[in-house]
PDB file of N, CA and C in Angstrom:
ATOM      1  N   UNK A   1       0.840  -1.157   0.000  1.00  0.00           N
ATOM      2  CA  UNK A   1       0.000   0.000   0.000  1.00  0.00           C
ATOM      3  C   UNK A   1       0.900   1.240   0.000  1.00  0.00           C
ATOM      4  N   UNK A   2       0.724   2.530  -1.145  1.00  0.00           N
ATOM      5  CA  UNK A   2       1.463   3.438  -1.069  1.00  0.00           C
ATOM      6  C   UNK A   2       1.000   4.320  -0.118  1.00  0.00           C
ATOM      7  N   UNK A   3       1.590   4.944   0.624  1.00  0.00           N
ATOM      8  CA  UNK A   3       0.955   6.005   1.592  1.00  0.00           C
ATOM      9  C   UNK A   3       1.203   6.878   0.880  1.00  0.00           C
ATOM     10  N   UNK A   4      -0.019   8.239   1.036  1.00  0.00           N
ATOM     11  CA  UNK A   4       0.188   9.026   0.650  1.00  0.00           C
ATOM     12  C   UNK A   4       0.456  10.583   1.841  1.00  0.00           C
ATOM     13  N   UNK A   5       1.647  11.239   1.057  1.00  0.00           N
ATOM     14  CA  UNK A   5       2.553  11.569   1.896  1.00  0.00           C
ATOM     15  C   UNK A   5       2.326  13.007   1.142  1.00  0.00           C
ATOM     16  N   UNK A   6       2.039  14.610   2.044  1.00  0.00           N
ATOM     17  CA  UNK A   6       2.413  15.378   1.324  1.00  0.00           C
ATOM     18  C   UNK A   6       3.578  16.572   1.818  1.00  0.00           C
ATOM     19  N   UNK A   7       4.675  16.599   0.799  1.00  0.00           N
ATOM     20  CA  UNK A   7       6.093  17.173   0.737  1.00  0.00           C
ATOM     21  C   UNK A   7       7.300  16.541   1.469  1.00  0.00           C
ATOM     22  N   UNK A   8       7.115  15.141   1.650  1.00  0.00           N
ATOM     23  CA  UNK A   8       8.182  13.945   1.872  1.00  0.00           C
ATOM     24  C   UNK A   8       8.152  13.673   0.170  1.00  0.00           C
ATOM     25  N   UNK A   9       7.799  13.235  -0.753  1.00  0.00           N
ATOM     26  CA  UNK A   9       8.489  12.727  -2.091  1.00  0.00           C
ATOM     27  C   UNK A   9       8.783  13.840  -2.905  1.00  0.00           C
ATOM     28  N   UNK A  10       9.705  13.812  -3.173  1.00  0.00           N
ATOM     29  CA  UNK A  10      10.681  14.661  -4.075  1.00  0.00           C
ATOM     30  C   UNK A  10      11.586  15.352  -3.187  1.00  0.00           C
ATOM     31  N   UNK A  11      11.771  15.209  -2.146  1.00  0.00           N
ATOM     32  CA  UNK A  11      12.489  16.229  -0.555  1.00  0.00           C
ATOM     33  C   UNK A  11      13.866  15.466  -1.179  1.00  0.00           C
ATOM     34  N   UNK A  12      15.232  16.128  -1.200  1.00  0.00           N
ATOM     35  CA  UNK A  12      16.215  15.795  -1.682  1.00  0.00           C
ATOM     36  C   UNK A  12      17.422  16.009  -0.219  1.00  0.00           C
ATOM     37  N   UNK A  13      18.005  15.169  -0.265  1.00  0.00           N
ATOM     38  CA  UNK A  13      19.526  15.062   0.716  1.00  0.00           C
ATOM     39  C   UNK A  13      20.444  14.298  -0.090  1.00  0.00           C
ATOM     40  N   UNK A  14      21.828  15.076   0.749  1.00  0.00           N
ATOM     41  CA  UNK A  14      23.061  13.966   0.501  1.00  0.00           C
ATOM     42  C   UNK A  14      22.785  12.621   1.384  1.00  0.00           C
ATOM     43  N   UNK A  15      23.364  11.438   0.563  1.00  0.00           N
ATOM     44  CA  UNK A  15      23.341  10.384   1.066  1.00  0.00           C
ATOM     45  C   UNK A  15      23.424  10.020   2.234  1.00  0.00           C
ATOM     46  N   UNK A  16      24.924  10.922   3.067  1.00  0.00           N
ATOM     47  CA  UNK A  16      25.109  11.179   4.583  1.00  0.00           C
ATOM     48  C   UNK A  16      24.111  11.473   5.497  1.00  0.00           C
ATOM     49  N   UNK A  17      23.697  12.656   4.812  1.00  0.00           N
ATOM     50  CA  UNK A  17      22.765  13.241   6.154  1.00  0.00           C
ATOM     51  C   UNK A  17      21.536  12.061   5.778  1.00  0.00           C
ATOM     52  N   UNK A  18      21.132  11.608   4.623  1.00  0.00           N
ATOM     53  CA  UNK A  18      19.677  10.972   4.999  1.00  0.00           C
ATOM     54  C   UNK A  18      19.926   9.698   5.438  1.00  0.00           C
ATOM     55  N   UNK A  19      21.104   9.006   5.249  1.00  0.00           N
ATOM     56  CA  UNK A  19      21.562   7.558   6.372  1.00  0.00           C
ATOM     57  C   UNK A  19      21.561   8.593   7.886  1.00  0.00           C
ATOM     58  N   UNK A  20      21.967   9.352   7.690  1.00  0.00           N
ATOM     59  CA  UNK A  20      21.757   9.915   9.779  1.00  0.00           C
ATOM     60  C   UNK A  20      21.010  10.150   9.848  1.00  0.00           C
ATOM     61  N   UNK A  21      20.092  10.955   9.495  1.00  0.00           N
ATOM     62  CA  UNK A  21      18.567  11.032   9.777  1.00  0.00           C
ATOM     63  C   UNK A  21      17.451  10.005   9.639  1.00  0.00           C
ATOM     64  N   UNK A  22      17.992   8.647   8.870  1.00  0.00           N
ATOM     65  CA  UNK A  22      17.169   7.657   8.709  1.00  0.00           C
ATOM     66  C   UNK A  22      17.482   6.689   9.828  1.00  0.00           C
ATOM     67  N   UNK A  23      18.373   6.467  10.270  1.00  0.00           N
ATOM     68  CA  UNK A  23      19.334   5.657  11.573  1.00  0.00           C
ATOM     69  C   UNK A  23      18.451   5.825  12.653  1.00  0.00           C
ATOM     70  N   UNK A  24      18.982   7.624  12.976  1.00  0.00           N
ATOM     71  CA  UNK A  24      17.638   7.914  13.832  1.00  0.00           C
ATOM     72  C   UNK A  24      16.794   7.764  14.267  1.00  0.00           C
ATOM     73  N   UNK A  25      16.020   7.484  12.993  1.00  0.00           N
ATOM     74  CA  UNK A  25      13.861   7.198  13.297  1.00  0.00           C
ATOM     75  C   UNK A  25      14.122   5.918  13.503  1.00  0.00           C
ATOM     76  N   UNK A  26      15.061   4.822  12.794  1.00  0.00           N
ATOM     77  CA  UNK A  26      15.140   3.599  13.407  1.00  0.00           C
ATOM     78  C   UNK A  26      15.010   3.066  12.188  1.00  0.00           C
ATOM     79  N   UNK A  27      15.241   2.957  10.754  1.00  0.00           N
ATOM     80  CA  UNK A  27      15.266   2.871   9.524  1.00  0.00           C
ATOM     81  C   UNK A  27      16.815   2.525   9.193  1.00  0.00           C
ATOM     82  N   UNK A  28      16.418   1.495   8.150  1.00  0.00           N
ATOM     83  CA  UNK A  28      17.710   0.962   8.085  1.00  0.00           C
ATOM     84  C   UNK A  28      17.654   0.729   6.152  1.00  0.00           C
ATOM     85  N   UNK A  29      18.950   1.366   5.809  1.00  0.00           N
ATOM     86  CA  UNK A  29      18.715   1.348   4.324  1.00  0.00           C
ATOM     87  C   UNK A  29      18.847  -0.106   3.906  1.00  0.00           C
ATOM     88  N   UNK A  30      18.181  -0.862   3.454  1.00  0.00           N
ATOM     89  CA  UNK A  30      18.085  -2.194   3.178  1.00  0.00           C
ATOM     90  C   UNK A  30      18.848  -2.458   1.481  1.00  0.00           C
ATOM     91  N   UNK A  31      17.390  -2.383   1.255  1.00  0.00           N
ATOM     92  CA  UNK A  31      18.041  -2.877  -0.726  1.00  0.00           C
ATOM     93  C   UNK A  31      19.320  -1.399  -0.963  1.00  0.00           C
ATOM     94  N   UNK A  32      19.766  -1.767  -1.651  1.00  0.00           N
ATOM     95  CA  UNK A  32      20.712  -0.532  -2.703  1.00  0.00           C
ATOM     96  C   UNK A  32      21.407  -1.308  -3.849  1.00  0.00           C
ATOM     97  N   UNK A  33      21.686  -0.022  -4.797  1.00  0.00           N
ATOM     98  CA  UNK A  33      22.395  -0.204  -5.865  1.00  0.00           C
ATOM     99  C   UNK A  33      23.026   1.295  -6.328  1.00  0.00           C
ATOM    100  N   UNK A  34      23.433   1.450  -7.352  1.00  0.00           N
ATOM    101  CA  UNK A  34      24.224   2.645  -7.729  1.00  0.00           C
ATOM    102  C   UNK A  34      23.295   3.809  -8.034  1.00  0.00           C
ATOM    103  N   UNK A  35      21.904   3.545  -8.116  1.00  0.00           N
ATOM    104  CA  UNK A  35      20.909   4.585  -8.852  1.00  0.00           C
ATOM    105  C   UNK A  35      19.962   4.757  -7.572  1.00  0.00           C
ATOM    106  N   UNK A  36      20.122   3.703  -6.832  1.00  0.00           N
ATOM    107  CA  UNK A  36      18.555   3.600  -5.949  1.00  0.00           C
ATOM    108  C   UNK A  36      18.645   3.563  -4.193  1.00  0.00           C
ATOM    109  N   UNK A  37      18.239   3.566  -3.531  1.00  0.00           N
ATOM    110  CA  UNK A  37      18.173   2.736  -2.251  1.00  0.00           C
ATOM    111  C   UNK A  37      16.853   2.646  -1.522  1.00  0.00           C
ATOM    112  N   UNK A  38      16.424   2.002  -0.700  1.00  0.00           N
ATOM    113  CA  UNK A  38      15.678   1.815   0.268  1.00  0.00           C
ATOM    114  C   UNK A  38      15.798   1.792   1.503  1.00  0.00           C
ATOM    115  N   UNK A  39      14.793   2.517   2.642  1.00  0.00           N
ATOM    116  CA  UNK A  39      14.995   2.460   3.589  1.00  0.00           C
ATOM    117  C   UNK A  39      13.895   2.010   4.429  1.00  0.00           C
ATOM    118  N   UNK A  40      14.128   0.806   4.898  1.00  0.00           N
ATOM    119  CA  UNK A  40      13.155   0.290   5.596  1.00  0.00           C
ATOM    120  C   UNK A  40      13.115   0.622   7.085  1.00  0.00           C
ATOM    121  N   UNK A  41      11.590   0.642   7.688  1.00  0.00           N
ATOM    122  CA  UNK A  41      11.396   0.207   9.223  1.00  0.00           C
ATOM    123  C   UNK A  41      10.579  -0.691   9.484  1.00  0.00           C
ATOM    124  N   UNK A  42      11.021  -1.498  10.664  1.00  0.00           N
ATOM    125  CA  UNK A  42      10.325  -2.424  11.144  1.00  0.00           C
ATOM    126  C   UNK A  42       9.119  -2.380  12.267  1.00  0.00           C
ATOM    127  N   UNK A  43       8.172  -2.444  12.111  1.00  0.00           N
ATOM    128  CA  UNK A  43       6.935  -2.286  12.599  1.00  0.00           C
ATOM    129  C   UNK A  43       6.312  -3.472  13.279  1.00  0.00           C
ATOM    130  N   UNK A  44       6.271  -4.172  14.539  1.00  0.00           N
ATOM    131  CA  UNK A  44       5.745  -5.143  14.828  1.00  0.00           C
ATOM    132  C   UNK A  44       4.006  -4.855  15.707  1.00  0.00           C
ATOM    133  N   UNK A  45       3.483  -5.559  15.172  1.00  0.00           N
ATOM    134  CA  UNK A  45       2.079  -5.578  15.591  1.00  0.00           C
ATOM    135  C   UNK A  45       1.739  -6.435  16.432  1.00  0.00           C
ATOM    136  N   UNK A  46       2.015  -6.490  17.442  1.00  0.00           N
ATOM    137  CA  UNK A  46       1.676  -7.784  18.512  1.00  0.00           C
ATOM    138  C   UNK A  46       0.592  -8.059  18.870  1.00  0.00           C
ATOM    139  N   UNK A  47      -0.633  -7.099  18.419  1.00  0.00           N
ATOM    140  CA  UNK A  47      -2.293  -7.975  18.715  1.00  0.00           C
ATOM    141  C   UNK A  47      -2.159  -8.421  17.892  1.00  0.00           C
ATOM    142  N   UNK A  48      -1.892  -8.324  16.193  1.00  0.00           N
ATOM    143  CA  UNK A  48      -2.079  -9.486  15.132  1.00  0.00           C
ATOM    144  C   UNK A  48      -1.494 -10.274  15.119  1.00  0.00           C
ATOM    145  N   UNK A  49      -0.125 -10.029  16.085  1.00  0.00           N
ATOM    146  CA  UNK A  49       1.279 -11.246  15.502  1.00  0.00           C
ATOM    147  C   UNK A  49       1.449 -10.854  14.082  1.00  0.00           C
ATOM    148  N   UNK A  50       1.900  -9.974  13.949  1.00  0.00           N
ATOM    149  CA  UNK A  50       2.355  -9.382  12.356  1.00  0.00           C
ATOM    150  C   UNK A  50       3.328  -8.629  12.282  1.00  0.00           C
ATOM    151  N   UNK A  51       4.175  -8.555  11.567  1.00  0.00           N
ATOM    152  CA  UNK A  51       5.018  -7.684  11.122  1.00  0.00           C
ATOM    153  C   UNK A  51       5.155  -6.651  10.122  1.00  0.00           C
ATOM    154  N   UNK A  52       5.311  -5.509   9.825  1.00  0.00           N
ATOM    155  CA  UNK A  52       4.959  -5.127   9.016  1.00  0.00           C
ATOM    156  C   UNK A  52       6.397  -3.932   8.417  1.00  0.00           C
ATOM    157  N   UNK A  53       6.650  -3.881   7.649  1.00  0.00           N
ATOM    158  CA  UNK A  53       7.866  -2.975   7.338  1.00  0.00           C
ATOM    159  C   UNK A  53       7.129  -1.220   6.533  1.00  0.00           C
ATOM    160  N   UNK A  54       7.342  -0.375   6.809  1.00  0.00           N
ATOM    161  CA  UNK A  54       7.471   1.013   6.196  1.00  0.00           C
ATOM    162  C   UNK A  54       8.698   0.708   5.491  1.00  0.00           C
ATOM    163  N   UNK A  55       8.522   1.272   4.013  1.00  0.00           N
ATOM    164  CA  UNK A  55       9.700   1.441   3.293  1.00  0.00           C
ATOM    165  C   UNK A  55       9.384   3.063   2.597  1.00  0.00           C
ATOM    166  N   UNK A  56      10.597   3.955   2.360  1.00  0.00           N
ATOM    167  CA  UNK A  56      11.158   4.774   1.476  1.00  0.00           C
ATOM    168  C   UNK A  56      12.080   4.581   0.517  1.00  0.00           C
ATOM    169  N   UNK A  57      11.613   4.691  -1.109  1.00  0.00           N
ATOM    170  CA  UNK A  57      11.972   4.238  -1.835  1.00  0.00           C
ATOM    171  C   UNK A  57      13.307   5.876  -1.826  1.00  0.00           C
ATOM    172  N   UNK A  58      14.805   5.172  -2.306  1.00  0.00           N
ATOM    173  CA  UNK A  58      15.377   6.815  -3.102  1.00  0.00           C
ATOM    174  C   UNK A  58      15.767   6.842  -3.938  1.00  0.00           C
ATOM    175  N   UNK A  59      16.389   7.870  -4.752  1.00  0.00           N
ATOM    176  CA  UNK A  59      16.849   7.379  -6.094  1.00  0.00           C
ATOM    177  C   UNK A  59      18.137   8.563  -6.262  1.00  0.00           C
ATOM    178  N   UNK A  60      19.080   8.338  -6.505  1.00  0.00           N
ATOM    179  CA  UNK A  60      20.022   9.720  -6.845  1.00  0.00           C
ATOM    180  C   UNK A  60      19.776   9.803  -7.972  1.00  0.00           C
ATOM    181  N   UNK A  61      19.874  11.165  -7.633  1.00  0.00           N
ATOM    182  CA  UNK A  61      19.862  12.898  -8.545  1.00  0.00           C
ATOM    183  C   UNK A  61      21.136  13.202  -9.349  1.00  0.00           C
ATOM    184  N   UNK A  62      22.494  13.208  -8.428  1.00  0.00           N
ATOM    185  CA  UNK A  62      23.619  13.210  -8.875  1.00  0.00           C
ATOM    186  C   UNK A  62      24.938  12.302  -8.069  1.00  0.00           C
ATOM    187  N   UNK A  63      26.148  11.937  -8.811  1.00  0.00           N
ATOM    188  CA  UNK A  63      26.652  11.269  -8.086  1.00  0.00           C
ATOM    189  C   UNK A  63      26.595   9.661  -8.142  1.00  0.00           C
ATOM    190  N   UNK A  64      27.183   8.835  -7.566  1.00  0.00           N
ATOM    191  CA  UNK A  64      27.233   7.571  -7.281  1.00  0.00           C
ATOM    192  C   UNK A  64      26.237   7.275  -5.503  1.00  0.00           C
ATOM    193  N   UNK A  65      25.743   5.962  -5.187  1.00  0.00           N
ATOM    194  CA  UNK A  65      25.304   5.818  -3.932  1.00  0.00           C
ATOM    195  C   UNK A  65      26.672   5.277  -3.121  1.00  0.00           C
ATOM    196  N   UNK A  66      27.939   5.102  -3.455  1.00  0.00           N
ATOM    197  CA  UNK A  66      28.715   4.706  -2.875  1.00  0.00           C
ATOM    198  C   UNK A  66      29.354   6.215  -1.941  1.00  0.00           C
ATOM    199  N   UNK A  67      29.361   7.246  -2.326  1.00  0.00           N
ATOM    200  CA  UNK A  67      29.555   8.740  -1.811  1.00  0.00           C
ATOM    201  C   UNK A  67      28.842   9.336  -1.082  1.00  0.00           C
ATOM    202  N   UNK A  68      29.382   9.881  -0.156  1.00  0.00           N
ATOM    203  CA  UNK A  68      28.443  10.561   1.006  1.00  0.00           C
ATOM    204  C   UNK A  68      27.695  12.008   0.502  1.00  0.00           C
ATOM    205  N   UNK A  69      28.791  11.957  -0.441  1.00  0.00           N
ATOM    206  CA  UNK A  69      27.746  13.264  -0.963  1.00  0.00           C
ATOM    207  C   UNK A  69      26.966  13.156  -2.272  1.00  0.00           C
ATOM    208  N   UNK A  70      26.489  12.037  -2.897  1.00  0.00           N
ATOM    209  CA  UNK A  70      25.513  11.810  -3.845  1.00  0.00           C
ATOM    210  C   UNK A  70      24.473  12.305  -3.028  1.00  0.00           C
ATOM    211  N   UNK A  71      23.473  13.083  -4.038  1.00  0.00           N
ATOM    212  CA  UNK A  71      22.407  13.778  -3.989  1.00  0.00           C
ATOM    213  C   UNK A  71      21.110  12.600  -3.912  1.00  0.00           C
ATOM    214  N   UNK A  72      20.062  12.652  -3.283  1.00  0.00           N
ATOM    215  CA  UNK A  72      18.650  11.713  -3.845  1.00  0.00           C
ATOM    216  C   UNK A  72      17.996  12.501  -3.170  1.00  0.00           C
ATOM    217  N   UNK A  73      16.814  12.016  -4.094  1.00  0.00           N
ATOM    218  CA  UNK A  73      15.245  12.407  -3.852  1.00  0.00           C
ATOM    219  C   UNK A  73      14.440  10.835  -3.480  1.00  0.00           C
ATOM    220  N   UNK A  74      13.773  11.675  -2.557  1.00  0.00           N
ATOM    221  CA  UNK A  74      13.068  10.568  -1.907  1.00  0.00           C
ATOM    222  C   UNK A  74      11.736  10.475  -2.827  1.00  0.00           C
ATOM    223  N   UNK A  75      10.992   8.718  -3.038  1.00  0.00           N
ATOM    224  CA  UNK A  75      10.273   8.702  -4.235  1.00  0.00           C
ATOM    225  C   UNK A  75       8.648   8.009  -2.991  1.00  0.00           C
ATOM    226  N   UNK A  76       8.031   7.343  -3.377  1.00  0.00           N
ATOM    227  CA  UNK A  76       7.275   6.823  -2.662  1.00  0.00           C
ATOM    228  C   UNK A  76       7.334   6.303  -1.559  1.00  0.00           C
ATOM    229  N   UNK A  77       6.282   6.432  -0.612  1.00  0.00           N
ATOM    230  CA  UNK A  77       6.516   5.838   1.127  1.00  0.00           C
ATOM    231  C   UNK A  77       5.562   4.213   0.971  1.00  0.00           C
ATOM    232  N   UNK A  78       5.569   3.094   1.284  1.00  0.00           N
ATOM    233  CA  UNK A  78       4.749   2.621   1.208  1.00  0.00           C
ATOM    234  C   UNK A  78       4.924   1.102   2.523  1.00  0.00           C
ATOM    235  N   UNK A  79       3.701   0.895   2.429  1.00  0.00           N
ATOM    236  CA  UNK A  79       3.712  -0.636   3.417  1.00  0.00           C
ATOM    237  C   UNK A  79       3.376  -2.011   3.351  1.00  0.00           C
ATOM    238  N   UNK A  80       4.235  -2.591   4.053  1.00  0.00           N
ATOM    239  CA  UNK A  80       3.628  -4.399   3.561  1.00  0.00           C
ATOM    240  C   UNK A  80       3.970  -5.175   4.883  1.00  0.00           C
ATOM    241  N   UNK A  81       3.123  -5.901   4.951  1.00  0.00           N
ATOM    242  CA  UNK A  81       3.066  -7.055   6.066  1.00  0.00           C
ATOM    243  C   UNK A  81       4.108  -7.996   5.399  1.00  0.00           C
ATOM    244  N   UNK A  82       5.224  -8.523   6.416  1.00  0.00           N
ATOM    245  CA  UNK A  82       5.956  -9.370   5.970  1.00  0.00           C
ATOM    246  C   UNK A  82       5.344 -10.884   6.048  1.00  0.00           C
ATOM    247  N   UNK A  83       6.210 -11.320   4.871  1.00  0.00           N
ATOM    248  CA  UNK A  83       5.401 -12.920   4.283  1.00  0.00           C
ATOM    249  C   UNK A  83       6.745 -14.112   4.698  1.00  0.00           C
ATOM    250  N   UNK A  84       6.347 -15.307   4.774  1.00  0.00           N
ATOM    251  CA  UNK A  84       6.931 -16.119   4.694  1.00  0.00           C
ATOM    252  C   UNK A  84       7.744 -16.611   3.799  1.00  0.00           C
ATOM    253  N   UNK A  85       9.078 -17.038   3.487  1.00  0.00           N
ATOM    254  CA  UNK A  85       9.962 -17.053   4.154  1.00  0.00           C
ATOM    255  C   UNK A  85      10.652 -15.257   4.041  1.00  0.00           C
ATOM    256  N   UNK A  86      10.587 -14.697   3.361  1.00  0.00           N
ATOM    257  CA  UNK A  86      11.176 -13.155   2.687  1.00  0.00           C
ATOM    258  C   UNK A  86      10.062 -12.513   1.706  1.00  0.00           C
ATOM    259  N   UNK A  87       9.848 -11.949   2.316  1.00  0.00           N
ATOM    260  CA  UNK A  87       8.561 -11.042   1.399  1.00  0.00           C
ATOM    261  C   UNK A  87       7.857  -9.968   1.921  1.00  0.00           C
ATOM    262  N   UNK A  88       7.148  -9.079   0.838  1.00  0.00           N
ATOM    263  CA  UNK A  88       6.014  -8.402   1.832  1.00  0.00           C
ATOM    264  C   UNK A  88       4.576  -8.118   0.671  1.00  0.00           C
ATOM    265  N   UNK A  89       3.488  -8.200   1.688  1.00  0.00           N
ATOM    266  CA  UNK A  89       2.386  -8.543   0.779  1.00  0.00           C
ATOM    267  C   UNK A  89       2.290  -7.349   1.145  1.00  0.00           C
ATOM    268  N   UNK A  90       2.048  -6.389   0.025  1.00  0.00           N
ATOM    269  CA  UNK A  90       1.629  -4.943  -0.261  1.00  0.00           C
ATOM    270  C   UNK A  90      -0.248  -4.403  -0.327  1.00  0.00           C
ATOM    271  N   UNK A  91      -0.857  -5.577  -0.209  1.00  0.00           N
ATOM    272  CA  UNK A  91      -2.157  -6.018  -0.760  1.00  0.00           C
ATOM    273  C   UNK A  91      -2.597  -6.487   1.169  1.00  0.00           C
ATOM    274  N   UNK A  92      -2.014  -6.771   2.022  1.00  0.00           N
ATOM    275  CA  UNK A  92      -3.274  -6.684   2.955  1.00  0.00           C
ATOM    276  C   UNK A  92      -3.353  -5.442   3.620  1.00  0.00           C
ATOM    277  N   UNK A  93      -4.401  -5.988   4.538  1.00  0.00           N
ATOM    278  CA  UNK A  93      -5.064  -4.571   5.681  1.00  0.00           C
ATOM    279  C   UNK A  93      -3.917  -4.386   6.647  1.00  0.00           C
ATOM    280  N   UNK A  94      -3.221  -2.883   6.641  1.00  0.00           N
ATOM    281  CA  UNK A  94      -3.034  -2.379   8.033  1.00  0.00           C
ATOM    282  C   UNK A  94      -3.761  -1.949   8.978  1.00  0.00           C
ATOM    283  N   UNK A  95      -3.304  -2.737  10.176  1.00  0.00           N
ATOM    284  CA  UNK A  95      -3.952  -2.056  10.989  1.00  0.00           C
ATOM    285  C   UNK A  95      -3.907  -0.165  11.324  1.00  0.00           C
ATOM    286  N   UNK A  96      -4.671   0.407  12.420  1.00  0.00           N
ATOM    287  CA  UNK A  96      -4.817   1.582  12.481  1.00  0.00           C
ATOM    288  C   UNK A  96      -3.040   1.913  13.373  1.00  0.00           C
ATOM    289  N   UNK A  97      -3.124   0.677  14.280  1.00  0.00           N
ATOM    290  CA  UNK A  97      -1.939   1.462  15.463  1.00  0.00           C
ATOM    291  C   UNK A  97      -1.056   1.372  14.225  1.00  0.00           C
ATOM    292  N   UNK A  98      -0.654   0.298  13.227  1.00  0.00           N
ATOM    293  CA  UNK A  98       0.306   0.369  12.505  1.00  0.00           C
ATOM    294  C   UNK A  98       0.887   1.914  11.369  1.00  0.00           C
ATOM    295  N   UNK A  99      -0.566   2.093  11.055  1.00  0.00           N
ATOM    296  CA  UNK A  99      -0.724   3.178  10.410  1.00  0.00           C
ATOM    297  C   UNK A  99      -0.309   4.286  10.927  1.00  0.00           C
ATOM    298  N   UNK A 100      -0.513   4.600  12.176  1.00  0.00           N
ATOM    299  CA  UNK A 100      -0.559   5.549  12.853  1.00  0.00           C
ATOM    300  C   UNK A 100       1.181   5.406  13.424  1.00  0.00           C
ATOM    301  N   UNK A 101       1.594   5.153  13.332  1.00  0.00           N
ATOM    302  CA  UNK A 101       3.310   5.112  13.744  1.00  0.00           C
ATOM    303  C   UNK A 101       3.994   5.206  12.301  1.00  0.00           C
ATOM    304  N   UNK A 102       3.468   4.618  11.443  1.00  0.00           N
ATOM    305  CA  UNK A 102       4.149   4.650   9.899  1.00  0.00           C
ATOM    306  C   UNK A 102       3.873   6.778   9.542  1.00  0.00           C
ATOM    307  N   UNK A 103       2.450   7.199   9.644  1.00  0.00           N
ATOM    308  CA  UNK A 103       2.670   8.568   9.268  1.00  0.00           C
ATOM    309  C   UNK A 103       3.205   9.229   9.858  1.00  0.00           C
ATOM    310  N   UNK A 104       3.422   8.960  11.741  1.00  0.00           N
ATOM    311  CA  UNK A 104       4.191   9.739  12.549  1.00  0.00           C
ATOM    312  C   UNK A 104       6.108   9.825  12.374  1.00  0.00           C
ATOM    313  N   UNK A 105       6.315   8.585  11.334  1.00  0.00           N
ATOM    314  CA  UNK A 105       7.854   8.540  11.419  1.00  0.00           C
ATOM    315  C   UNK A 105       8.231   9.505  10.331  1.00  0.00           C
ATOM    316  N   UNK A 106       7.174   8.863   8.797  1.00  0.00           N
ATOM    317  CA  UNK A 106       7.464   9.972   7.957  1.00  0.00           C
ATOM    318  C   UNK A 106       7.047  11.244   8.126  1.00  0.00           C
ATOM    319  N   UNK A 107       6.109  11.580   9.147  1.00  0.00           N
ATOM    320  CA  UNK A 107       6.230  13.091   9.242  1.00  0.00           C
ATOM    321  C   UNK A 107       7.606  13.692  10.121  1.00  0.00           C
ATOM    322  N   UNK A 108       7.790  12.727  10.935  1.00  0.00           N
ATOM    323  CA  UNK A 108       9.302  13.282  11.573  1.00  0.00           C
ATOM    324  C   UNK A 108      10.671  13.091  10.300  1.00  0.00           C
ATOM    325  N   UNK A 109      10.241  12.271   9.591  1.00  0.00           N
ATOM    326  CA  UNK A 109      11.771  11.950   8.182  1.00  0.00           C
ATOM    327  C   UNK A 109      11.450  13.713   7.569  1.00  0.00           C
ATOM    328  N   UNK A 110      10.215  14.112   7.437  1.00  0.00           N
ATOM    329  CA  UNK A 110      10.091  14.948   6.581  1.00  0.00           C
ATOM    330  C   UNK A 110      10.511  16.072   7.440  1.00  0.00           C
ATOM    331  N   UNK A 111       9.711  16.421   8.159  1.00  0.00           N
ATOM    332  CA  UNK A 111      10.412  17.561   9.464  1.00  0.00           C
ATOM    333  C   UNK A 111      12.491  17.386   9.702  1.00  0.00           C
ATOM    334  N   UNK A 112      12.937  16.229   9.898  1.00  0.00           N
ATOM    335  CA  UNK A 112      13.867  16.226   9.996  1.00  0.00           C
ATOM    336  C   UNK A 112      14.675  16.853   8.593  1.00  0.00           C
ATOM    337  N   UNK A 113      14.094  16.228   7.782  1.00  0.00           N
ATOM    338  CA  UNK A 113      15.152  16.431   5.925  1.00  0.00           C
ATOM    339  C   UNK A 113      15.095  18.128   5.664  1.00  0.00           C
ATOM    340  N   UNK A 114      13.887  18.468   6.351  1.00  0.00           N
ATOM    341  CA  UNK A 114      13.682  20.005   5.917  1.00  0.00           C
ATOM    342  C   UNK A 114      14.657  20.628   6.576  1.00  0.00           C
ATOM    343  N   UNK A 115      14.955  20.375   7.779  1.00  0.00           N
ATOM    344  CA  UNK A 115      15.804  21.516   8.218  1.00  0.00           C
ATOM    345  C   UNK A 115      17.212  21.899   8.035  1.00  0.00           C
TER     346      UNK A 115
END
């Protein structure tokens, strides 16, 4: 499910500051490659027994992702309940508490990137 987020996508940082500011909220850049990265958080739901990850997709602007100072823009926020054995189903229901901690982090990613 994409959340919809307004003035977190397209918000641009060097690579540095948005690994420190993503560390922070408790986000950990997961996937990467030379054009892209992701930054996931882990969300556990213990009335469902579920797990659920927040991801921020990024993408550089300029630069390599191996450099602290490559440029990216942050692209879509979105969520998935993790699946068995490695996965995430993008297609079920979040819950509300889940929801409600996923907009509070990206409103703090976004508050944080602005300043």
């Amino acid at each position: 499910m994409i959340i919809e987020t307004k003035g977190l996508k397209g918000l641009k940082s060097d690579l540095a500051h948005l690994d420190e500011v993503t560390t922070k909220l408790g986000f950990v850049r997961w996937q990467w490659e030379y054009t892209r990265a992701t930054y996931d958080l882990k969300i556990e739901d213990k009335a469902g027994k579920a797990v659920y990850f927040l991801r921020v997709n990024a993408r550089v602007e300029s630069g390599k992702l191996e450099s602290p100072y490559a440029v990216l823009y942050l692209e879509d926020a979105y969520i998935g309940r993790e699946t068995f054995p490695h996965g995430l189903d993008y297609n079920s229901p979040v819950p509300e508490s889940v929801m409600k901690i996923s907009t509070q982090k990206l409103a703090q990613l976004q508050q944080l990137l602005a300043e």
